[in-house]
PDB file of N, CA and C in Angstrom:
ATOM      1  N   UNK A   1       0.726 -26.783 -22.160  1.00  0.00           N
ATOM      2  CA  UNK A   1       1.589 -27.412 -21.175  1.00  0.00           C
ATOM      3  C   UNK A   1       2.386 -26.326 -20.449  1.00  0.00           C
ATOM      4  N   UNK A   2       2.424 -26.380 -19.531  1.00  0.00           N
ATOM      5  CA  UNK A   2       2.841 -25.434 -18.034  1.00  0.00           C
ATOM      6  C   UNK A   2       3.872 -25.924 -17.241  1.00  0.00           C
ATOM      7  N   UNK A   3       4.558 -27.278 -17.678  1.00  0.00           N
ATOM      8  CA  UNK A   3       4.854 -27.719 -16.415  1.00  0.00           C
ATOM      9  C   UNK A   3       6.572 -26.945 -16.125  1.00  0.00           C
ATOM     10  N   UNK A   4       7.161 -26.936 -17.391  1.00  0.00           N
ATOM     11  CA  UNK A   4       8.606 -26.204 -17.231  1.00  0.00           C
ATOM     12  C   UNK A   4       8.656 -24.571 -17.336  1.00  0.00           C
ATOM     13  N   UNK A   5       7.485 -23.977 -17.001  1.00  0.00           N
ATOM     14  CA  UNK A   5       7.349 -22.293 -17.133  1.00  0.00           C
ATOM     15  C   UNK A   5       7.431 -21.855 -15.633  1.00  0.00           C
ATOM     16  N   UNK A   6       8.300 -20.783 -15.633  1.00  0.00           N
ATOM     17  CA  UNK A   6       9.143 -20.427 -14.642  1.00  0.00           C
ATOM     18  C   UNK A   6       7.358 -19.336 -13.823  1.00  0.00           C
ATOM     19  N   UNK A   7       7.879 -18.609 -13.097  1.00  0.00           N
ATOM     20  CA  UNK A   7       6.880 -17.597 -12.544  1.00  0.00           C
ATOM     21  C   UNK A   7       6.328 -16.476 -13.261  1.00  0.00           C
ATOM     22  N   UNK A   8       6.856 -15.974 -13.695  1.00  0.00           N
ATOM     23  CA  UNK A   8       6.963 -14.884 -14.862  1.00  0.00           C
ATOM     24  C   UNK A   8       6.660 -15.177 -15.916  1.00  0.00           C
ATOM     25  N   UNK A   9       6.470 -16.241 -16.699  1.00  0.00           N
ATOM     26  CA  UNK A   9       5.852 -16.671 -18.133  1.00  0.00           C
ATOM     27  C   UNK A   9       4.630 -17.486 -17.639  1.00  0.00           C
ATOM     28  N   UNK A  10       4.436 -17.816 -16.114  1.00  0.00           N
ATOM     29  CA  UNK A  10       2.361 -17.825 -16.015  1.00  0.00           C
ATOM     30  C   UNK A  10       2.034 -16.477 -15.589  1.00  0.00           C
ATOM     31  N   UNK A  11       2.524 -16.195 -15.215  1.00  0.00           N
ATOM     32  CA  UNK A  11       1.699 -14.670 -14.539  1.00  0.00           C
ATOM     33  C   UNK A  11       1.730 -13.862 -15.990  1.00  0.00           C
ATOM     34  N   UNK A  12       2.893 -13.879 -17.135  1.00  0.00           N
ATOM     35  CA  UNK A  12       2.859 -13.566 -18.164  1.00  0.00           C
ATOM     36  C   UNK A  12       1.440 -14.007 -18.935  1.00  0.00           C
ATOM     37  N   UNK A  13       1.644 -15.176 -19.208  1.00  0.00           N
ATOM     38  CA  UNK A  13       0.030 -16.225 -20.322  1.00  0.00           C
ATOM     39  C   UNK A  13      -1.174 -15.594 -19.166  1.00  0.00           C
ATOM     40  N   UNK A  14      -0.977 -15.581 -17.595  1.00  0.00           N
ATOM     41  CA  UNK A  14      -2.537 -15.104 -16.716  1.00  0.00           C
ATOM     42  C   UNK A  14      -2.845 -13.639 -17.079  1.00  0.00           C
ATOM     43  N   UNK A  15      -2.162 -13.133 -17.230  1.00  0.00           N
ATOM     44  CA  UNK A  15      -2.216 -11.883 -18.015  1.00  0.00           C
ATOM     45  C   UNK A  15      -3.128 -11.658 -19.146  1.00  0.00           C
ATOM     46  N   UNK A  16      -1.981 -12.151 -20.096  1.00  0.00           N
ATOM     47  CA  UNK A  16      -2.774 -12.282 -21.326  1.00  0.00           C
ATOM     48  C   UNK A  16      -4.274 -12.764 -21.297  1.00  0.00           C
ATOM     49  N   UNK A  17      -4.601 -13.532 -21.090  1.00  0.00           N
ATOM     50  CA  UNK A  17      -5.964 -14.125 -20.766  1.00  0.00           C
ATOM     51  C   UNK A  17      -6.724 -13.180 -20.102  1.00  0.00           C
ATOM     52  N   UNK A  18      -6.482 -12.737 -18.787  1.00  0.00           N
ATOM     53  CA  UNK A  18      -7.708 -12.077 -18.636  1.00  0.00           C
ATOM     54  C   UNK A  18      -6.973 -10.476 -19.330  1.00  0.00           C
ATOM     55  N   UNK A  19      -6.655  -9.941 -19.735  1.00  0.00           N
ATOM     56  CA  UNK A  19      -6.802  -8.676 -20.399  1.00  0.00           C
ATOM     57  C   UNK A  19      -7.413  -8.806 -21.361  1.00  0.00           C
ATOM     58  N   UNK A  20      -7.540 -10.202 -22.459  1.00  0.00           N
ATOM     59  CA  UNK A  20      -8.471 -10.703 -23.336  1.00  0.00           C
ATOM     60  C   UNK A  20      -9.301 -10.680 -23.083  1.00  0.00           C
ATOM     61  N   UNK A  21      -9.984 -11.605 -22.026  1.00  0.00           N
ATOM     62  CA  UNK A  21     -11.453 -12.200 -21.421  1.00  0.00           C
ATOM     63  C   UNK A  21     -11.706 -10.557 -20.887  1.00  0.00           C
ATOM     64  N   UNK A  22     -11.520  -9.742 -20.444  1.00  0.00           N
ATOM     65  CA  UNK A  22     -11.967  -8.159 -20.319  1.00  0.00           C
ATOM     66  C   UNK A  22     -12.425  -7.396 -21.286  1.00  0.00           C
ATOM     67  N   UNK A  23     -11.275  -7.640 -22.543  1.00  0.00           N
ATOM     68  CA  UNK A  23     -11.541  -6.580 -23.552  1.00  0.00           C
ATOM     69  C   UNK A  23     -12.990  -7.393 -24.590  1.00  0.00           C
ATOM     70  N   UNK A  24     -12.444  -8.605 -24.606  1.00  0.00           N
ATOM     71  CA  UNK A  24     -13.889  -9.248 -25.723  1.00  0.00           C
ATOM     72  C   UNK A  24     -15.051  -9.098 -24.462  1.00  0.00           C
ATOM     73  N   UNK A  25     -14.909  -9.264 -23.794  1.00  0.00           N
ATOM     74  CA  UNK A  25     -16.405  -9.536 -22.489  1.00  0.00           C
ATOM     75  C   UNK A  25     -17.126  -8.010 -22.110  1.00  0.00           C
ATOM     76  N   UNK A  26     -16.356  -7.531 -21.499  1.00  0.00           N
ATOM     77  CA  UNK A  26     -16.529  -5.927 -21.114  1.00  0.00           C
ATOM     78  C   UNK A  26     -16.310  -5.150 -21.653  1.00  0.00           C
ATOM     79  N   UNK A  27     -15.626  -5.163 -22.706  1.00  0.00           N
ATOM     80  CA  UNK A  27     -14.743  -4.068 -23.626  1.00  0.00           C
ATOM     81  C   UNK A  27     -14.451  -3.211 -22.576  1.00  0.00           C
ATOM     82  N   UNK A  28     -13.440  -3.569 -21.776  1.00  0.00           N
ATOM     83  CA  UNK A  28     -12.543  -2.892 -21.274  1.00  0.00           C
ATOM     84  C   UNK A  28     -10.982  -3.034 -21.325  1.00  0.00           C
ATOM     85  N   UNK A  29     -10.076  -2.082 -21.443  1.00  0.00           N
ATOM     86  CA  UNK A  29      -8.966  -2.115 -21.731  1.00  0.00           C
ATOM     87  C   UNK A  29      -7.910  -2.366 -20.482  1.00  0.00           C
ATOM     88  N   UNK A  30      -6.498  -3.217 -20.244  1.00  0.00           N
ATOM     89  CA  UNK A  30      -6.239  -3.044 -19.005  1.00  0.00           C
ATOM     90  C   UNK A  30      -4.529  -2.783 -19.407  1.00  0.00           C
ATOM     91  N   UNK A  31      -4.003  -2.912 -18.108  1.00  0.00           N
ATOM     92  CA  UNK A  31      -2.666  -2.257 -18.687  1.00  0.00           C
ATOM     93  C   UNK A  31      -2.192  -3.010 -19.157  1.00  0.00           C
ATOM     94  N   UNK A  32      -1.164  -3.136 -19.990  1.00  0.00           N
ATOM     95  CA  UNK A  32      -0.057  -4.258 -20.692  1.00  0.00           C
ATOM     96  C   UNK A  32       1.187  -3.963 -19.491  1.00  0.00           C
ATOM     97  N   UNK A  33       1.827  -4.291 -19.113  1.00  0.00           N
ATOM     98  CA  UNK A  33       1.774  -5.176 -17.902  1.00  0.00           C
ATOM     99  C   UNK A  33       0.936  -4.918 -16.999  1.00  0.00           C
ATOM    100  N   UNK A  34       0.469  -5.881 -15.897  1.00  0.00           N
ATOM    101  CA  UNK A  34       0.005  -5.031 -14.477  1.00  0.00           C
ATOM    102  C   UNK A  34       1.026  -4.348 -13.880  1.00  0.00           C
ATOM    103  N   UNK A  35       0.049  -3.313 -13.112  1.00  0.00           N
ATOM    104  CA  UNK A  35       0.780  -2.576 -12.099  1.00  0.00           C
ATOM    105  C   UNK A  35       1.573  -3.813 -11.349  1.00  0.00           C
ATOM    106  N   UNK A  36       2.828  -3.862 -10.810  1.00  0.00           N
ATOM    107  CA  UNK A  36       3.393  -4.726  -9.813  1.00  0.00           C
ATOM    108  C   UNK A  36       3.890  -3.271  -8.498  1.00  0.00           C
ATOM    109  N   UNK A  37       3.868  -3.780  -7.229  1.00  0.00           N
ATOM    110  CA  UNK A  37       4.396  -2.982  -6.512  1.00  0.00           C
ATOM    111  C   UNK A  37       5.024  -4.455  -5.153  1.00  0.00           C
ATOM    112  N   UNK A  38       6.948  -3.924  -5.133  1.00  0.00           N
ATOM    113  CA  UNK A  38       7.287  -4.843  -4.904  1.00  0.00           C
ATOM    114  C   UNK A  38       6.701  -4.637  -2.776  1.00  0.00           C
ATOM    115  N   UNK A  39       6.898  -5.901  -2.290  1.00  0.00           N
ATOM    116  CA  UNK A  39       6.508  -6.152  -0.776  1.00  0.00           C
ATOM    117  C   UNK A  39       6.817  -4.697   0.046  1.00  0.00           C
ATOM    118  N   UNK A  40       7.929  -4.467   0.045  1.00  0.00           N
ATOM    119  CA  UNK A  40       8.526  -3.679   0.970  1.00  0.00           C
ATOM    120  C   UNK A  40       7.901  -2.205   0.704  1.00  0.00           C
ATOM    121  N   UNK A  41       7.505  -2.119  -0.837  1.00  0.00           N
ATOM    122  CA  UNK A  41       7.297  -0.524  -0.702  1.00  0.00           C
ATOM    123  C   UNK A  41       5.835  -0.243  -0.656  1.00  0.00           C
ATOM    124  N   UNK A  42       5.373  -1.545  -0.852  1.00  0.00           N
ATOM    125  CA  UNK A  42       3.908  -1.602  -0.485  1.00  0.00           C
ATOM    126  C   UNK A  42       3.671  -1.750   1.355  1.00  0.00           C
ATOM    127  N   UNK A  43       4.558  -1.963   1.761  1.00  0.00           N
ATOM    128  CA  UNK A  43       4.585  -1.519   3.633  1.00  0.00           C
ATOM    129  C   UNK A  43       5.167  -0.685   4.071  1.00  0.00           C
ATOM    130  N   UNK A  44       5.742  -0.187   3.565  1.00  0.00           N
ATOM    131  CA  UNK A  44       6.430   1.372   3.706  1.00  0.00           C
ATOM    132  C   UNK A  44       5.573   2.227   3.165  1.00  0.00           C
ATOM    133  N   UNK A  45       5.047   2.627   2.264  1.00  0.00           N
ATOM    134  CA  UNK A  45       3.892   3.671   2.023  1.00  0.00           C
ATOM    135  C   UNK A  45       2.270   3.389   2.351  1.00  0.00           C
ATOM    136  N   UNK A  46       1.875   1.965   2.298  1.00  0.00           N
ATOM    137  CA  UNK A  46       0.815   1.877   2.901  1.00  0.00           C
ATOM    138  C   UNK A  46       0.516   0.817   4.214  1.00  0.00           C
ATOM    139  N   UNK A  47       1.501   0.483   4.459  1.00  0.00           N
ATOM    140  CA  UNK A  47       1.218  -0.392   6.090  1.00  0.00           C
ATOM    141  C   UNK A  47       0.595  -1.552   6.101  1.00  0.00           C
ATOM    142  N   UNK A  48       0.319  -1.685   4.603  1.00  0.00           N
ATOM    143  CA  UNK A  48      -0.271  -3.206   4.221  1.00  0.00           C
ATOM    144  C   UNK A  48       0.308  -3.683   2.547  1.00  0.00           C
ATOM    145  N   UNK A  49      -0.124  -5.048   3.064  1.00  0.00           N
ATOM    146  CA  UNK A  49       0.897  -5.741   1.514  1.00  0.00           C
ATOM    147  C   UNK A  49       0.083  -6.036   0.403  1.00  0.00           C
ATOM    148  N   UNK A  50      -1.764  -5.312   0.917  1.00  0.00           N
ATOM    149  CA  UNK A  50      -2.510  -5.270  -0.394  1.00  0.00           C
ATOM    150  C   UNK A  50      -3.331  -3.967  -0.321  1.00  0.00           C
ATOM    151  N   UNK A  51      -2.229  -2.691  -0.620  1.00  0.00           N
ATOM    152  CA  UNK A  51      -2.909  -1.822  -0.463  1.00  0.00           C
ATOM    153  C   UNK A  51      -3.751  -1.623  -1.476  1.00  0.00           C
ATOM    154  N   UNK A  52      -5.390  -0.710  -1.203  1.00  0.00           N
ATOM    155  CA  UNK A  52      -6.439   0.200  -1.837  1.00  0.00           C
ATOM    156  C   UNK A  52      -5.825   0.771  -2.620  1.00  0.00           C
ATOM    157  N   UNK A  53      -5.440   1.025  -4.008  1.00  0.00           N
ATOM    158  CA  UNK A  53      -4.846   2.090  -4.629  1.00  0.00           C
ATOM    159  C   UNK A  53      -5.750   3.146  -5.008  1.00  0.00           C
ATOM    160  N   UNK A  54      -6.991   3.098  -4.906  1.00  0.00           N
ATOM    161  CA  UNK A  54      -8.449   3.633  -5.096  1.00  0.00           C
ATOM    162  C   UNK A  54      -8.020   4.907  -4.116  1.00  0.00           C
ATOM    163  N   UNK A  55      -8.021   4.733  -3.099  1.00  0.00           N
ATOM    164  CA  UNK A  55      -7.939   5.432  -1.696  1.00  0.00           C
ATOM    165  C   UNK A  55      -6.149   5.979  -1.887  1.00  0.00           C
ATOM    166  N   UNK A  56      -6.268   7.635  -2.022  1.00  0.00           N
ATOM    167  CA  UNK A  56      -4.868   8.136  -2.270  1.00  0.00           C
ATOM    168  C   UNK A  56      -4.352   8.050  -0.938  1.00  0.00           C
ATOM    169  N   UNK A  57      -4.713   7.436   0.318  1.00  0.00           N
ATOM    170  CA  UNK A  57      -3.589   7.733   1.824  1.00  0.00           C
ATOM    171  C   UNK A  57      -2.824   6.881   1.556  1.00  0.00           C
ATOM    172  N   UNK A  58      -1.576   7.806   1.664  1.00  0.00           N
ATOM    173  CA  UNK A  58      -0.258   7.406   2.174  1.00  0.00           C
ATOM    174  C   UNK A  58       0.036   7.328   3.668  1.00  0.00           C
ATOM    175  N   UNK A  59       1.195   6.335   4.378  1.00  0.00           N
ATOM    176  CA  UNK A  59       1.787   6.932   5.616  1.00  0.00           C
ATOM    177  C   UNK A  59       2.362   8.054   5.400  1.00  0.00           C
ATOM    178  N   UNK A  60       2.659   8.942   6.568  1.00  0.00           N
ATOM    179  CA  UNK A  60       3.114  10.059   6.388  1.00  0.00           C
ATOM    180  C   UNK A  60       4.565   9.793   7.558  1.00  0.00           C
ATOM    181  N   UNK A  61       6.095  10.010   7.248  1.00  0.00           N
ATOM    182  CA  UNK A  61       6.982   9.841   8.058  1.00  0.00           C
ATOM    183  C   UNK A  61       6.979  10.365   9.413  1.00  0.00           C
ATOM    184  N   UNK A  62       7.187  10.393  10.568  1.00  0.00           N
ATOM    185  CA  UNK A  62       7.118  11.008  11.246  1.00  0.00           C
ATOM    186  C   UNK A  62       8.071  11.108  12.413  1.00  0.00           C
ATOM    187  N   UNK A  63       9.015  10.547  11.875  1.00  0.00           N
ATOM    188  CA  UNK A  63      10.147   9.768  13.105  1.00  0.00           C
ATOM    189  C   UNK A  63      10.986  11.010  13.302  1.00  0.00           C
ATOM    190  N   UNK A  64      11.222  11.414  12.269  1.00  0.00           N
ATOM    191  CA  UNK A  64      12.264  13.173  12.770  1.00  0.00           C
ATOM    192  C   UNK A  64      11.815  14.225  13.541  1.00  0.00           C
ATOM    193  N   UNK A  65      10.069  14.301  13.763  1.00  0.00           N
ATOM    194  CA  UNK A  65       9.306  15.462  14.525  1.00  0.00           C
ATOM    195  C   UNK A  65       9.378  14.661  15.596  1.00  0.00           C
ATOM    196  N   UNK A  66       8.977  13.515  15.438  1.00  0.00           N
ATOM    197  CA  UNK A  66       8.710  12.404  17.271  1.00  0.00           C
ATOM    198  C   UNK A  66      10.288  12.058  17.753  1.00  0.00           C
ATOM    199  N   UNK A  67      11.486  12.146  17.061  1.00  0.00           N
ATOM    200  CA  UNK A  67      12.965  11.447  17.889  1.00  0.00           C
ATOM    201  C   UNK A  67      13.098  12.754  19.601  1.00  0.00           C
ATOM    202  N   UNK A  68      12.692  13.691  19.441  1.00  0.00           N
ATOM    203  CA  UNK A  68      12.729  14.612  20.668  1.00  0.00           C
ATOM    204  C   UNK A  68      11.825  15.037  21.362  1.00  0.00           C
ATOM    205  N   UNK A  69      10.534  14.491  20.954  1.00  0.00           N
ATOM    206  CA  UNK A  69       9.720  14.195  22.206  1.00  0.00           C
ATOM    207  C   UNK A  69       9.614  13.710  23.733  1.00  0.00           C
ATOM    208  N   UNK A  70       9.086  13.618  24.914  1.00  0.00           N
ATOM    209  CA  UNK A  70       9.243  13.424  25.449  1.00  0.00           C
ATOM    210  C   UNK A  70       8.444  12.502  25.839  1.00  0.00           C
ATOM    211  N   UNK A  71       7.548  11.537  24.907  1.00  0.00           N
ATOM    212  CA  UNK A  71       6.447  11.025  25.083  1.00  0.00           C
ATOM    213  C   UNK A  71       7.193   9.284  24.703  1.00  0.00           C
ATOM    214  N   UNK A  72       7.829   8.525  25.435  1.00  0.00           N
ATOM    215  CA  UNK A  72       8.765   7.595  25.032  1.00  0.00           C
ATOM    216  C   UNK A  72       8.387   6.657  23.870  1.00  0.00           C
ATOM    217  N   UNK A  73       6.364   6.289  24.030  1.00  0.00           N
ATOM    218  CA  UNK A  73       6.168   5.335  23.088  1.00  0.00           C
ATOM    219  C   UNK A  73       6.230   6.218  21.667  1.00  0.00           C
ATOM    220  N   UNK A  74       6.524   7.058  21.365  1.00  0.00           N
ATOM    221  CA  UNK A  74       6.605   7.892  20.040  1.00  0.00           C
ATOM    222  C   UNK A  74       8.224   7.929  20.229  1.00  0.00           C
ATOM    223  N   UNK A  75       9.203   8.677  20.825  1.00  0.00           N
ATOM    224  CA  UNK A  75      10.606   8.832  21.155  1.00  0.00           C
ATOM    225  C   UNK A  75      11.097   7.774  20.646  1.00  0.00           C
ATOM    226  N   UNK A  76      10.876   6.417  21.265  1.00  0.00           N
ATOM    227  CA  UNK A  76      11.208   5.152  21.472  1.00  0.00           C
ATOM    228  C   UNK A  76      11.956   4.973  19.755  1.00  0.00           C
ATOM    229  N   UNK A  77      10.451   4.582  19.202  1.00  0.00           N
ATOM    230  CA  UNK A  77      10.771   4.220  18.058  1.00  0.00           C
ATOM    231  C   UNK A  77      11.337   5.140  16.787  1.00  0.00           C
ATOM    232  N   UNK A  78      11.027   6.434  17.208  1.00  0.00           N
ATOM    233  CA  UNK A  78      11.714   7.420  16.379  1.00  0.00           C
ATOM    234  C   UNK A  78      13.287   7.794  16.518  1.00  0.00           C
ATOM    235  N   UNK A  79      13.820   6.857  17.546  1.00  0.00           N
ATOM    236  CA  UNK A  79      15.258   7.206  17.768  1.00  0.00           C
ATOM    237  C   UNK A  79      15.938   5.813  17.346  1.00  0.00           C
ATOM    238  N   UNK A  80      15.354   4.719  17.194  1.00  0.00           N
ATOM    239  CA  UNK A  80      15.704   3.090  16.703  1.00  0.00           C
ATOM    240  C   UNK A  80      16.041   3.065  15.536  1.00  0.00           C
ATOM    241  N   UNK A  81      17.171   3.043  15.116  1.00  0.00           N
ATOM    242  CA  UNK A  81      17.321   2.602  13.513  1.00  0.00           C
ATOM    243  C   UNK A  81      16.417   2.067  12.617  1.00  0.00           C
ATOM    244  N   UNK A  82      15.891   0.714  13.797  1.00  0.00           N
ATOM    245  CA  UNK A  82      14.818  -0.077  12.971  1.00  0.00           C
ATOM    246  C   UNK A  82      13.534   0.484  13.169  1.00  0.00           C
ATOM    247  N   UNK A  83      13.492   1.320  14.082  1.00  0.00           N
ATOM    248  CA  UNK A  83      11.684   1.793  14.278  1.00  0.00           C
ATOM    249  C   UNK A  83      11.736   2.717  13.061  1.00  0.00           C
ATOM    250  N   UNK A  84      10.452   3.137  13.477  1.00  0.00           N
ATOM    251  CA  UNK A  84       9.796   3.874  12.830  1.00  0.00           C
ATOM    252  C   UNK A  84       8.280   4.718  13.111  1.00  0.00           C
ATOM    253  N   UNK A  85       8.281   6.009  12.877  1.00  0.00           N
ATOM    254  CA  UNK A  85       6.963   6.613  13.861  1.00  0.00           C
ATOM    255  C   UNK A  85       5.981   7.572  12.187  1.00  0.00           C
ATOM    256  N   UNK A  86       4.780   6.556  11.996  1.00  0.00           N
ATOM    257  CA  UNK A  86       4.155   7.101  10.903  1.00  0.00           C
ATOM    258  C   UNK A  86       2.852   7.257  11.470  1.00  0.00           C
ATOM    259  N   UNK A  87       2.330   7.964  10.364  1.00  0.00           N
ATOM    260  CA  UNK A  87       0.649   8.497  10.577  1.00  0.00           C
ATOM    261  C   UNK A  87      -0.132   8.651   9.631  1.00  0.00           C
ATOM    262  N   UNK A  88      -1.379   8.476   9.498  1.00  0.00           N
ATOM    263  CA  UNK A  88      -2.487   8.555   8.315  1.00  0.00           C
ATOM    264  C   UNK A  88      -2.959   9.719   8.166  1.00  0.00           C
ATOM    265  N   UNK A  89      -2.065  10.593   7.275  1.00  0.00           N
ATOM    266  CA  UNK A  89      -3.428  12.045   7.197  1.00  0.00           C
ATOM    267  C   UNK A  89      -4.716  11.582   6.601  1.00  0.00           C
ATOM    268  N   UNK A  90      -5.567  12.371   7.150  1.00  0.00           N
ATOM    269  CA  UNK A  90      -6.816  11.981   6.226  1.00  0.00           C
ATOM    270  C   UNK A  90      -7.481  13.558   6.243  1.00  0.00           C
ATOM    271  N   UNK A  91      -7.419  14.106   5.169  1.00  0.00           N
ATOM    272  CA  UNK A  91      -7.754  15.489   4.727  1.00  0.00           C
ATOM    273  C   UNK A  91      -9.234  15.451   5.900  1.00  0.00           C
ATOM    274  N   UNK A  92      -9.355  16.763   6.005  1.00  0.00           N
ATOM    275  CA  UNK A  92     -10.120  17.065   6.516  1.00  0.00           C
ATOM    276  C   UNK A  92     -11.469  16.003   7.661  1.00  0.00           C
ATOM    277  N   UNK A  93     -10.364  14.928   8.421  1.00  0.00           N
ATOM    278  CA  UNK A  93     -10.954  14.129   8.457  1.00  0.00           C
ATOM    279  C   UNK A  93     -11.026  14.575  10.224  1.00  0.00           C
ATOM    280  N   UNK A  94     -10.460  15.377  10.756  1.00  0.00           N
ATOM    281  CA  UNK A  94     -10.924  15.959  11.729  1.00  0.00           C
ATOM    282  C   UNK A  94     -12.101  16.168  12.164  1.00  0.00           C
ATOM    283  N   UNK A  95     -12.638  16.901  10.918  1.00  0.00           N
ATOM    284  CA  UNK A  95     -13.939  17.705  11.090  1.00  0.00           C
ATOM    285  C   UNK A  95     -14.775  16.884  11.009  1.00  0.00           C
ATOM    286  N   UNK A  96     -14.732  15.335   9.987  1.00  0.00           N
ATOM    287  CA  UNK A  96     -15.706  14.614  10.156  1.00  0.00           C
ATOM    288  C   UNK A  96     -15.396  13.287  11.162  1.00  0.00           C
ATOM    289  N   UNK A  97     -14.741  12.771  11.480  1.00  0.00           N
ATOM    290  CA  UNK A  97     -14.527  11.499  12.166  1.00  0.00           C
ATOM    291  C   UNK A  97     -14.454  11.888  13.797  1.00  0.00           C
ATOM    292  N   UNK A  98     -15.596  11.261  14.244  1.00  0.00           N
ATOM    293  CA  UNK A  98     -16.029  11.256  15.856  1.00  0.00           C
ATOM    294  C   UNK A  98     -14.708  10.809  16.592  1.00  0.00           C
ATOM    295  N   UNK A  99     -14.276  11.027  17.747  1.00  0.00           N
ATOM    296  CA  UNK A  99     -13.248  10.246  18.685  1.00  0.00           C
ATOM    297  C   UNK A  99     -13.725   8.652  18.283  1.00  0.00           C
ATOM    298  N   UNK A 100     -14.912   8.425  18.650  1.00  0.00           N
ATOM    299  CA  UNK A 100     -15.129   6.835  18.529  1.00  0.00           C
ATOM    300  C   UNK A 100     -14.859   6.547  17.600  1.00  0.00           C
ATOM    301  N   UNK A 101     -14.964   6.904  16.174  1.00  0.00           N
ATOM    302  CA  UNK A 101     -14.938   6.863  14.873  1.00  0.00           C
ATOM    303  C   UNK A 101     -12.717   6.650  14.808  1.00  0.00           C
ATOM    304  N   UNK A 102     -12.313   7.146  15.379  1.00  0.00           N
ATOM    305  CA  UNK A 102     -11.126   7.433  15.087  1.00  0.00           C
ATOM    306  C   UNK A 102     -10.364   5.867  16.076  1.00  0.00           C
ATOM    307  N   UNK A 103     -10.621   6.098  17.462  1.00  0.00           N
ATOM    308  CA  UNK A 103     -10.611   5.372  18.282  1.00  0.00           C
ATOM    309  C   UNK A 103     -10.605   3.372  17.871  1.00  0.00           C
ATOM    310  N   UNK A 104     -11.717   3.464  16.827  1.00  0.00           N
ATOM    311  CA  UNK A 104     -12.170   2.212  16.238  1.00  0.00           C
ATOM    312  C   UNK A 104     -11.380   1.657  15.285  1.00  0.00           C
TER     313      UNK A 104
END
């Protein structure tokens, strides 16, 4: 019975269950708790609210090099309290990703 269990004691018992149904099925081990990563810092470091954790890119800040530019749509938001001016390094991704490739 489920019906008076708050959020945190099902996601608690959904837990339990499949880290079970993993370890007897797959014999694989998973973490005792899950990873949680709360909303905000999951859009602040990755620009989405279900980031790849597979894939190490981070945003990279960029609002202190762009606030004295002269290029306004970069300026703009790098001088706004609320903006903000970020970017995707992607190692050596120069050398491989076409304009179209980038563009897309």
């Amino acid at each position: 019975e489920t019906t008076f269990m708050n959020e945190a004691e099902i996601t608690g018992l959904v837990e339990v269950m499949i880290r079970r149904l993993f370890s007897e099925v797959l014999e694989v081990e998973l973490p005792d708790p899950f990873p949680r990563m709360p909303f905000a810092e999951a859009m602040h470091r990755f620009g989405s609210d279900k980031p790849d954790l597979r894939i190490p890119l981070e945003l990279v800040e960029l609002s202190d090099v762009m606030g004295g530019v002269d290029f306004k749509v970069f300026a703009g938001p790098a001088q706004d309290p609320q903006g903000r001016v970020v970017a995707l390094r992607v190692p050596q991704g120069g050398a491989r990703l076409t304009r179209k490739e980038i563009d897309s």
